[in-house]
Protein backbone atom coordinates (compact mmCIF):
# COMPACT_ATOMS: atom_id res chain seq x y z
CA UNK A 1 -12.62 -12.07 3.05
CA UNK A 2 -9.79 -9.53 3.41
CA UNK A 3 -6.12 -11.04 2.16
CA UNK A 4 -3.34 -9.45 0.19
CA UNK A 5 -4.12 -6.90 -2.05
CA UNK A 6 -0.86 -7.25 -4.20
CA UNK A 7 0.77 -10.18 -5.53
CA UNK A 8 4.74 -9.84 -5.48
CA UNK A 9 6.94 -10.73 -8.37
CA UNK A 10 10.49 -11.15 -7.39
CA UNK A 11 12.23 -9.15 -10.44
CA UNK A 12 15.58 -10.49 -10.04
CA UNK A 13 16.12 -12.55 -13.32
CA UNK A 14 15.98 -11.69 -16.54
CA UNK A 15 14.18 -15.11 -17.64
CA UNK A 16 11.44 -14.06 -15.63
CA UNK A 17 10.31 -11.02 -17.29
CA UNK A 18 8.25 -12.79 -20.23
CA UNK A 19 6.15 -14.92 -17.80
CA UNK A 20 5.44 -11.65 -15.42
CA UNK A 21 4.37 -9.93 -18.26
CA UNK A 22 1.92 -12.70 -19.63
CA UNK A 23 0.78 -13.10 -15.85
CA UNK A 24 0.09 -9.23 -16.01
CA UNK A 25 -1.77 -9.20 -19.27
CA UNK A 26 -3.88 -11.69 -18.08
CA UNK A 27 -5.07 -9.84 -14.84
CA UNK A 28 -5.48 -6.72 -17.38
CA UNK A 29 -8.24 -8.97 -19.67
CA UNK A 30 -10.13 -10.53 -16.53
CA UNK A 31 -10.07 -6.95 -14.63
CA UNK A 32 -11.84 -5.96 -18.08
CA UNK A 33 -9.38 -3.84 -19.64
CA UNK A 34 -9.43 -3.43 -23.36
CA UNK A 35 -7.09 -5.58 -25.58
CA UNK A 36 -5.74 -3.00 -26.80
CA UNK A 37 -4.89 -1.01 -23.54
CA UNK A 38 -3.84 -4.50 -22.26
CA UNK A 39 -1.19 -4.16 -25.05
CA UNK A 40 0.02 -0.86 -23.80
CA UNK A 41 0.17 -1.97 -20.50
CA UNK A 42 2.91 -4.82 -21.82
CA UNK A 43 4.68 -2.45 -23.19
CA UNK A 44 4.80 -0.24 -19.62
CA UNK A 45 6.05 -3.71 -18.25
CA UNK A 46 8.38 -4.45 -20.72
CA UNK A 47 9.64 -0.43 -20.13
CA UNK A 48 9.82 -1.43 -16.18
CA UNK A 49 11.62 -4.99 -16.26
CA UNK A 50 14.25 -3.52 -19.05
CA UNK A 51 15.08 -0.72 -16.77
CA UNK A 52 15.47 -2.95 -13.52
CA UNK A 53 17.88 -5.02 -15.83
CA UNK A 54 19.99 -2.42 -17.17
CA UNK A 55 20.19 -0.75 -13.99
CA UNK A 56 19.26 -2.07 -11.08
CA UNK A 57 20.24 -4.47 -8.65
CA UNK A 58 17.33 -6.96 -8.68
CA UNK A 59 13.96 -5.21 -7.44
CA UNK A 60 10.39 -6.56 -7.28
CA UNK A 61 6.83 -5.69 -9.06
CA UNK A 62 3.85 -5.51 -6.89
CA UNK A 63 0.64 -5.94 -8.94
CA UNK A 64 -2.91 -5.73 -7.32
CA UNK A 65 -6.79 -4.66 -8.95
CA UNK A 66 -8.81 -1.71 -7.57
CA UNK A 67 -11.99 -0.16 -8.52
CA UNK A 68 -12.22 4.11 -7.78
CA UNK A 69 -15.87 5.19 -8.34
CA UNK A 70 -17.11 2.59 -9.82
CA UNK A 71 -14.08 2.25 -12.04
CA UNK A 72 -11.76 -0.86 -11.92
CA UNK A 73 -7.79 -0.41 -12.43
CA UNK A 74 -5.01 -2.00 -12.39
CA UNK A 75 -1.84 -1.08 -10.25
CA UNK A 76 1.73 -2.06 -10.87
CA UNK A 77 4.18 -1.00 -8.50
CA UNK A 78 8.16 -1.55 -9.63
CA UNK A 79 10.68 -1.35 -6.40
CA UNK A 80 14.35 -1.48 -7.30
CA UNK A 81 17.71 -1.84 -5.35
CA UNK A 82 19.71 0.03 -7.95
CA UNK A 83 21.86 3.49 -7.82
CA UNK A 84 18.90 5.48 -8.07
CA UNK A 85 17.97 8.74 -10.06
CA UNK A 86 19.76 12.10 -9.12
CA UNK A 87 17.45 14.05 -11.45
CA UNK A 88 14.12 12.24 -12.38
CA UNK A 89 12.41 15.20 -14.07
CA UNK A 90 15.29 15.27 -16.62
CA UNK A 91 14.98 11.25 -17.10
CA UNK A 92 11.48 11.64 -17.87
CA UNK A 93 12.73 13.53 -21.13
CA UNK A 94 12.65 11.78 -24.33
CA UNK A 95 16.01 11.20 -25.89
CA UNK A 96 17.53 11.45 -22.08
CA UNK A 97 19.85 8.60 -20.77
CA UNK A 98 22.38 7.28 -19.25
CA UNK A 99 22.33 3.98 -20.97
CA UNK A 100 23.37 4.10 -24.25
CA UNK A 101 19.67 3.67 -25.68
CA UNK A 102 17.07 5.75 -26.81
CA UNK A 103 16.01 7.35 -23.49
CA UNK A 104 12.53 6.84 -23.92
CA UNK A 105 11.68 4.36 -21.25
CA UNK A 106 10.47 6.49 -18.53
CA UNK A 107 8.58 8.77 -20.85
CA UNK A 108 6.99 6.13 -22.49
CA UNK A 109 5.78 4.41 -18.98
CA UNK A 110 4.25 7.87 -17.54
CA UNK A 111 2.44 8.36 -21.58
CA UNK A 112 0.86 4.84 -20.91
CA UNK A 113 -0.34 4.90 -17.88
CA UNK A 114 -3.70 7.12 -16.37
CA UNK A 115 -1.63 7.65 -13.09
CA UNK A 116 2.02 8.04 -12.59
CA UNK A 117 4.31 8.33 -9.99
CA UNK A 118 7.78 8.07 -9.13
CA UNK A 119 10.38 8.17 -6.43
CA UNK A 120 14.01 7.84 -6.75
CA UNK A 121 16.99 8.55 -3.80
CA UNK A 122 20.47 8.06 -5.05
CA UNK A 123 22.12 5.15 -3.35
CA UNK A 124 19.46 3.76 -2.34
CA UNK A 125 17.14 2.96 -4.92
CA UNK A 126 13.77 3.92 -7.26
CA UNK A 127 9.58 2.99 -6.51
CA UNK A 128 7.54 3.46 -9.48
CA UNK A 129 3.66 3.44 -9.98
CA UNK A 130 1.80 2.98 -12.74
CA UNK A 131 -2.01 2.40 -12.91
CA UNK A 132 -4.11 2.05 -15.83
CA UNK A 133 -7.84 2.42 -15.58
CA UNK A 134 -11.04 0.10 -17.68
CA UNK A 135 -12.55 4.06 -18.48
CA UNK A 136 -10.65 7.10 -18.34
CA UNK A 137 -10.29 8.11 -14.99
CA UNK A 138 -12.37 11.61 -13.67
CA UNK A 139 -10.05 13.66 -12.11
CA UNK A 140 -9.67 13.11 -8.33
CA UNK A 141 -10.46 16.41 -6.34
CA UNK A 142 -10.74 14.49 -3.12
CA UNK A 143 -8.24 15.92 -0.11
CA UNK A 144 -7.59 12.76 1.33
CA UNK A 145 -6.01 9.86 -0.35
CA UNK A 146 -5.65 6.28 1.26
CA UNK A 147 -3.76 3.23 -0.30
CA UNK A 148 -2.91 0.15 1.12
CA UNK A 149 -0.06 -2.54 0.21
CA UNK A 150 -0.85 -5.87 2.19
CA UNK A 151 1.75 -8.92 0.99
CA UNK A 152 1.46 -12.60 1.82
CA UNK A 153 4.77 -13.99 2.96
CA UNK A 154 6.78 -15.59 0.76
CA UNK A 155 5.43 -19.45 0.59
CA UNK A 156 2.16 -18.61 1.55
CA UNK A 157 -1.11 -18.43 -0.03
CA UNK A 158 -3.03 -16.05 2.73
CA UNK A 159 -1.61 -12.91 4.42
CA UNK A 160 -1.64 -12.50 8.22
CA UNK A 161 -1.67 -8.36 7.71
CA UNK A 162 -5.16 -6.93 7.56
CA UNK A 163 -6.03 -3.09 6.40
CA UNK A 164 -9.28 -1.86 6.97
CA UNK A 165 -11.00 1.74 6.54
CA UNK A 166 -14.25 3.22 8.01
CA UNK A 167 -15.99 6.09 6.79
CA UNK A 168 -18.94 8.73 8.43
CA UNK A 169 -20.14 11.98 7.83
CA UNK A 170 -17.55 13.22 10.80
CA UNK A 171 -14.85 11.57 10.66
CA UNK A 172 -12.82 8.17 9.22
CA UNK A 173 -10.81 5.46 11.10
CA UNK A 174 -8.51 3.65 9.80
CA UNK A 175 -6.83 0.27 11.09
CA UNK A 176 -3.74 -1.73 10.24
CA UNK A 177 -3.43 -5.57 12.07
CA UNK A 178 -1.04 -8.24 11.98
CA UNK A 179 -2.05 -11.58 13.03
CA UNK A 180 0.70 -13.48 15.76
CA UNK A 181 2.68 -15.53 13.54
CA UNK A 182 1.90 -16.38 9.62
CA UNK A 183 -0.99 -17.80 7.05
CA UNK A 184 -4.40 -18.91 7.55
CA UNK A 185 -4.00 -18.95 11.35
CA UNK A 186 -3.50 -15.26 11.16
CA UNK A 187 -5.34 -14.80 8.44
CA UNK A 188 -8.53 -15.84 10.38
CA UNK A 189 -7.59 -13.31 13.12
CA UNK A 190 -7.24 -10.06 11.04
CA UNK A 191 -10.96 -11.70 9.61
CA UNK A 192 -12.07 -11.55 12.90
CA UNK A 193 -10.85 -8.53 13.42
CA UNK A 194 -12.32 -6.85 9.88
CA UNK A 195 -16.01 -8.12 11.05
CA UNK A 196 -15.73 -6.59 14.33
CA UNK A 197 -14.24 -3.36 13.30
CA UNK A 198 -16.97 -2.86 10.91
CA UNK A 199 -19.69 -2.79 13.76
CA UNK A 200 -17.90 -1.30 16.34
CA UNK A 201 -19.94 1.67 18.11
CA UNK A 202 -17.27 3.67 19.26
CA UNK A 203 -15.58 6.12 17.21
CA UNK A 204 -11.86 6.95 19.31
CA UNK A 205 -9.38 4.47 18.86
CA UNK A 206 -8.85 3.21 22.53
CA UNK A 207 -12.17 2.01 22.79
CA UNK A 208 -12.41 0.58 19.13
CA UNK A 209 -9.57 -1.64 20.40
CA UNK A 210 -10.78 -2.50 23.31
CA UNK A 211 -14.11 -3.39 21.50
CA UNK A 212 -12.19 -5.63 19.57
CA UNK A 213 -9.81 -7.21 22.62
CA UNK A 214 -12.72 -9.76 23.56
CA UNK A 215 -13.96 -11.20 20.16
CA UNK A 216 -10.48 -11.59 19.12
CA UNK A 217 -9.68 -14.58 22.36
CA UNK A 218 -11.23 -16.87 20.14
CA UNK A 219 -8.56 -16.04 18.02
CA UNK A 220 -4.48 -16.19 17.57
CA UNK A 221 -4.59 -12.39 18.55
CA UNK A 222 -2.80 -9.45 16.84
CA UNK A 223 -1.38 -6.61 17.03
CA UNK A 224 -2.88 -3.80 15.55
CA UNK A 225 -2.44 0.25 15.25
CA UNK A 226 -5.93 2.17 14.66
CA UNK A 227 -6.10 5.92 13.15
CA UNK A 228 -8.99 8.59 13.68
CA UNK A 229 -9.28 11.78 11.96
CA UNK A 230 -11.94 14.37 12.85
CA UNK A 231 -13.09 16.02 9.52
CA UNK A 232 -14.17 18.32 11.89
CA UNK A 233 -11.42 19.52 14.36
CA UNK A 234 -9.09 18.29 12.10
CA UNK A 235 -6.93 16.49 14.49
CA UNK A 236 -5.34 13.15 14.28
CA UNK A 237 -5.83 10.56 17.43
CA UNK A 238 -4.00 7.53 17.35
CA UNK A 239 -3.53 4.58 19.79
CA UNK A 240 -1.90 1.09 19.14
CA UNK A 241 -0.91 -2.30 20.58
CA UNK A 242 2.12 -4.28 19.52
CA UNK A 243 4.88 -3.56 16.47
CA UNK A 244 3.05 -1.57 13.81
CA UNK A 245 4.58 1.63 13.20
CA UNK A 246 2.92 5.10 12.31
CA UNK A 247 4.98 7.90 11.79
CA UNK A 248 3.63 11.34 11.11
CA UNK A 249 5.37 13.27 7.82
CA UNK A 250 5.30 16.32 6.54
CA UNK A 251 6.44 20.15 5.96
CA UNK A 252 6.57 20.33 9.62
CA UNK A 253 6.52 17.53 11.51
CA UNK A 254 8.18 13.97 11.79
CA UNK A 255 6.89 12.19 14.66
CA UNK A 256 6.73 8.17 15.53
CA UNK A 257 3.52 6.94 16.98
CA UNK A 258 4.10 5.15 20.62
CA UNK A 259 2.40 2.37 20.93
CA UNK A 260 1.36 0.31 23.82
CA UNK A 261 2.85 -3.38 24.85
CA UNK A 262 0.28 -6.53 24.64
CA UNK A 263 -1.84 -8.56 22.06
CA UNK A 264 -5.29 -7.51 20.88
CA UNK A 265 -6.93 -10.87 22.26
CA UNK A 266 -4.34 -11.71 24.63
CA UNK A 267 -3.47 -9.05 27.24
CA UNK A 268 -3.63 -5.42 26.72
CA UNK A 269 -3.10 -2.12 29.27
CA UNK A 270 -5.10 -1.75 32.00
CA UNK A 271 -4.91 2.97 31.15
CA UNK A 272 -4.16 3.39 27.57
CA UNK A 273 -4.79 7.32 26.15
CA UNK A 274 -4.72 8.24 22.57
CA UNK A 275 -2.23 10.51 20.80
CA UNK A 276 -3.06 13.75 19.34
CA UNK A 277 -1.41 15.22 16.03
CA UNK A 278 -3.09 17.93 14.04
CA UNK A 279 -4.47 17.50 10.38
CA UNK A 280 -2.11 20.08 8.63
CA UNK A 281 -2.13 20.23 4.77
CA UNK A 282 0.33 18.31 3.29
CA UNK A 283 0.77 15.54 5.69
CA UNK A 284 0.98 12.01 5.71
CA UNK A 285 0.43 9.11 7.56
CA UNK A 286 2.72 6.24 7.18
CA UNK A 287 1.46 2.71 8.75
CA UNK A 288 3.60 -0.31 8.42
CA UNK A 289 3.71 -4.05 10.03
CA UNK A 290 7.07 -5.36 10.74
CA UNK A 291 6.33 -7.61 7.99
């Protein structure tokens, strides 16, 4: 069944800190991660929710379980609303802060953790990642890296967002749905959606959504945005229905991706052509629902 792959901690009071931590250690022990790694990792969240109260302006923790080869991890994600870092490499240095303390936070966090990652932009805030593998990790020499973040709203139990990926010899496809309005209603609908998508024939992503159009009547609908890339050509084709934006990013380019009006399900266009973008090194593709 596809749902959320995060749950979201709202990070905004300090008396919430010990029970996200315990509900954190717990995922650690049933993903299968030592007991003692599962210590480190409280100490990476006890790093992350002392930071976001010393500095920040409330923030959230996103927490979700993976596996990579084989390999379960687990992946917290800290977003803040605080001042933000002008310099992160020097606030990575032990014995660096602004504080008052020790300065060893950061440091400590990217030590403890098999992958870290952090982004900071001064007035407007700091997203950090930290994941922390069962086994040591094998180094990734893979070009391509996908990740997803799909949330349930706030007061319910399902999520009406659906990510899904397929992979061939030739190319991969990628698709990102919301279901019309919120919870299990839509939550069935991006289902629907997921079973279809797996089986679909066609390869180009005007005719994998118009493949999906007539299975989904049964259905609220959804909007949806779907993402081929040739490992061939090299070239990008994208086409979409409804709100979900896709913007293209990198050294040289910064384009939105246009999609078409209608609901998958419901009514879509009549003509509808697919966007090209080329498959430079470096780039990044950027899908979002308006949720």
């Amino acid at each position: 069944m596809v749902d959320a792959t995060h749950t979201k901690f709202a990070a905004g009071d300090r008396s919430y800190f010990s029970l996200i931590k315990k509900e954190i250690h717990r995922r650690a022990i049933e993903l299968g991660i030592p007991e003692k790694r599962a210590a480190q990792i409280d100490l990476i969240v006890a790093e992350i929710t002392s930071n976001l109260y010393k500095y920040a302006d409330g923030g959230e923790i996103l927490l979700g379980s993976f596996s990579e080869g084989g390999n379960p991890y687990l992946e917290i994600i800290c977003i803040d609303n605080g001042p933000g870092i002008a310099n992160p490499g020097k606030m990575m240095q032990d014995g660096f802060s602004t504080g008052n303390t020790l300065g060893h936070g950061l440091g400590s966090i990217k030590r403890l953790s098999d992958t870290f990652d952090i982004y900071s932009l001064t007035g407007w805030g700091t997203i950090l990642l930290s994941r922390v593998y069962v086994s040591e990790p094998a180094k990734n020499t893979s070009a391509l890296t996908i990740r997803p973040i799909v949330l349930c709203k706030p007061g319910e139990e399902t999520s009406g967002d659906g990510f899904f990926l397929k992979t061939s010899k030739d190319m991969f496809k990628i698709m990102l749905c919301d279901g019309l309005g919120h919870g299990p209603e839509a939550n069935k609908a991006v289902n629907e959606a997921e079973r279809n998508f797996r089986v679909c024939p066609d390869n180009g992503p005007v005719e994998t959504l118009r493949f999906l159009h007539g299975p989904m009547k049964k259905t609220r609908g959804m909007v949806a945005n779907m993402v081929c890339f040739d490992l061939k050509t090299k070239i990008w084709t994208s086409a979409g229905i409804g709100n979900i934006g896709v913007r293209w990013l990198g050294p040289n380019v910064a384009k939105n991706h246009m999609s078409y009006n209608g609901i998958v399900g419901h009514n879509i266009p009549n003509t509808m052509n697919a966007q090209e973008y080329p498959g430079d090194k470096y780039n990044q593709v950027v899908m979002a629902s308006d949720g």
